[in-house]
C-alpha atoms as a PDB file:
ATOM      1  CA  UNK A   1       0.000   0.000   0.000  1.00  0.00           C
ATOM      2  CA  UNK A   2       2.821   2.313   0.332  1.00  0.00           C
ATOM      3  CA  UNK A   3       4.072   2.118  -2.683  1.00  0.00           C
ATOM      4  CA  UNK A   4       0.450   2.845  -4.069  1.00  0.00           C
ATOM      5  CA  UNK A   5       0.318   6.258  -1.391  1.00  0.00           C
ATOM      6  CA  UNK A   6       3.658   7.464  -2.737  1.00  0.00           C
ATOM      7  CA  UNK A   7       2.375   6.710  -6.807  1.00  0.00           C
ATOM      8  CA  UNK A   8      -1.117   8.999  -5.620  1.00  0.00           C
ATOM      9  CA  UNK A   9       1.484  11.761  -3.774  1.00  0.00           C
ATOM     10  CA  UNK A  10       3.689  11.848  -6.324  1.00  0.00           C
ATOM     11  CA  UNK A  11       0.760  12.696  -8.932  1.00  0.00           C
ATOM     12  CA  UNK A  12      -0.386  15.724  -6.635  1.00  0.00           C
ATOM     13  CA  UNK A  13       2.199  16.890  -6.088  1.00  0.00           C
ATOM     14  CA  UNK A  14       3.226  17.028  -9.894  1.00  0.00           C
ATOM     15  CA  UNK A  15      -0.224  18.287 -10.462  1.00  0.00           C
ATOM     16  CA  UNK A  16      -0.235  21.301  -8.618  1.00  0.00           C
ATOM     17  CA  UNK A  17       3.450  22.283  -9.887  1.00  0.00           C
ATOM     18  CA  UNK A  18       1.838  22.205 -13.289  1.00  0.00           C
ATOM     19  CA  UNK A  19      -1.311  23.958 -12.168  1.00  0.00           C
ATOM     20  CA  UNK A  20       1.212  26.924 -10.240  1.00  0.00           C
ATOM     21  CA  UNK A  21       3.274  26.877 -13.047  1.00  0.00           C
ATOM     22  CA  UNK A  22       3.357  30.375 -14.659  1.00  0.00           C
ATOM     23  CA  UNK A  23       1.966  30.325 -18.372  1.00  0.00           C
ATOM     24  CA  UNK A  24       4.401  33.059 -20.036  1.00  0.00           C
ATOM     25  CA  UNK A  25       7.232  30.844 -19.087  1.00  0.00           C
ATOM     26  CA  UNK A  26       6.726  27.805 -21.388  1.00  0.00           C
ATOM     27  CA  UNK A  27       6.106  31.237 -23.719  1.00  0.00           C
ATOM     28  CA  UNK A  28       9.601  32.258 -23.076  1.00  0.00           C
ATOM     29  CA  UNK A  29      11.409  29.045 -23.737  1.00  0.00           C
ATOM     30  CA  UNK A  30      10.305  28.388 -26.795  1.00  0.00           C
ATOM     31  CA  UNK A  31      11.198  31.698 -27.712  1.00  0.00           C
ATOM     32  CA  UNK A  32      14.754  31.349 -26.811  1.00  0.00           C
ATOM     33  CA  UNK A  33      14.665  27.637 -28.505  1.00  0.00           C
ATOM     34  CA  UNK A  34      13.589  29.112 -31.367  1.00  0.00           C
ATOM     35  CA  UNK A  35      15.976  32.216 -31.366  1.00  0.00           C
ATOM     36  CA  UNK A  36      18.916  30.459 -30.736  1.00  0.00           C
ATOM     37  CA  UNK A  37      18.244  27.240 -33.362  1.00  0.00           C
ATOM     38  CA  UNK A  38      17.804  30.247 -36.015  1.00  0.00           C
ATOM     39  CA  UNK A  39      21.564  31.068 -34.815  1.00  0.00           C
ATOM     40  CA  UNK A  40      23.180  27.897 -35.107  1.00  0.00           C
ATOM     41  CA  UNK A  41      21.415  27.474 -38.942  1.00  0.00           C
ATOM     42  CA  UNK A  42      22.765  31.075 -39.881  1.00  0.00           C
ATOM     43  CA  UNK A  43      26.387  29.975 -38.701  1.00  0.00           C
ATOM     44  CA  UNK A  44      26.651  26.973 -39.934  1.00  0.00           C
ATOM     45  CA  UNK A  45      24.928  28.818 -43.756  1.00  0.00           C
ATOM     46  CA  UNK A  46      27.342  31.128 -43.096  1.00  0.00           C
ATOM     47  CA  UNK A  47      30.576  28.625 -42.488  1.00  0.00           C
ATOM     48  CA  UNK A  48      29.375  25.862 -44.985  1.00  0.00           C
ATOM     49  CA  UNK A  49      27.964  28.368 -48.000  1.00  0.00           C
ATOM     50  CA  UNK A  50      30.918  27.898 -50.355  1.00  0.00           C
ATOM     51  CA  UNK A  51      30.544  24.303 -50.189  1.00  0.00           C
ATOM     52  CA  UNK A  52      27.192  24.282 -50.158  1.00  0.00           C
ATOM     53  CA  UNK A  53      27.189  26.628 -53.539  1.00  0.00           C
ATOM     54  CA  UNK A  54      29.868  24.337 -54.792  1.00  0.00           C
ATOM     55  CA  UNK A  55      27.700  21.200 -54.305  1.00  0.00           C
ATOM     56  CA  UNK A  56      24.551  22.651 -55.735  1.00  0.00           C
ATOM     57  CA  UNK A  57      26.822  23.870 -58.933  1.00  0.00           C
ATOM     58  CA  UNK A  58      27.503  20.405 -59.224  1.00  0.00           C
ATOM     59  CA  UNK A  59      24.909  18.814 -58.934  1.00  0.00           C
ATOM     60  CA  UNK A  60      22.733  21.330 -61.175  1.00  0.00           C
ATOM     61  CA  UNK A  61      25.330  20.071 -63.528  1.00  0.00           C
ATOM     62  CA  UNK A  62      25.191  16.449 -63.493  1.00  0.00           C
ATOM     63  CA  UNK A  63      21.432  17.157 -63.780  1.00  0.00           C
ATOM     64  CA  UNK A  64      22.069  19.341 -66.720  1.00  0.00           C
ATOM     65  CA  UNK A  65      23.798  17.424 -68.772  1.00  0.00           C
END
């Protein structure tokens, strides 16, 4: 039975957090997830777009005959 009274206090207890739980934060943190995976994808444009250009080239290429 104890094990059944921690399961049940456990659940409240995880229940009210997310009932407390402010709703502008999950707000914010998918505003810096966002922000910051638009950062990484400009750098790594930025430090892979001569290969990247060079690839397309050649691949346009090939396709082109």
């Amino acid at each position: 039975m104890r094990l059944l009274d921690a399961i049940w206090l456990r659940l409240l207890a995880t229940a009210q957090r997310v009932r407390e739980e402010e709703r502008g934060d999950s707000m914010i943190n998918w505003v810096v997830l966002a922000v910051g995976l638009s950062v990484v994808a400009a750098a790594l444009v930025a430090l892979l777009g001569p290969a990247l250009k060079q690839a397309a080239q050649h691949i346009v290429s090939v396709l082109g005959g």
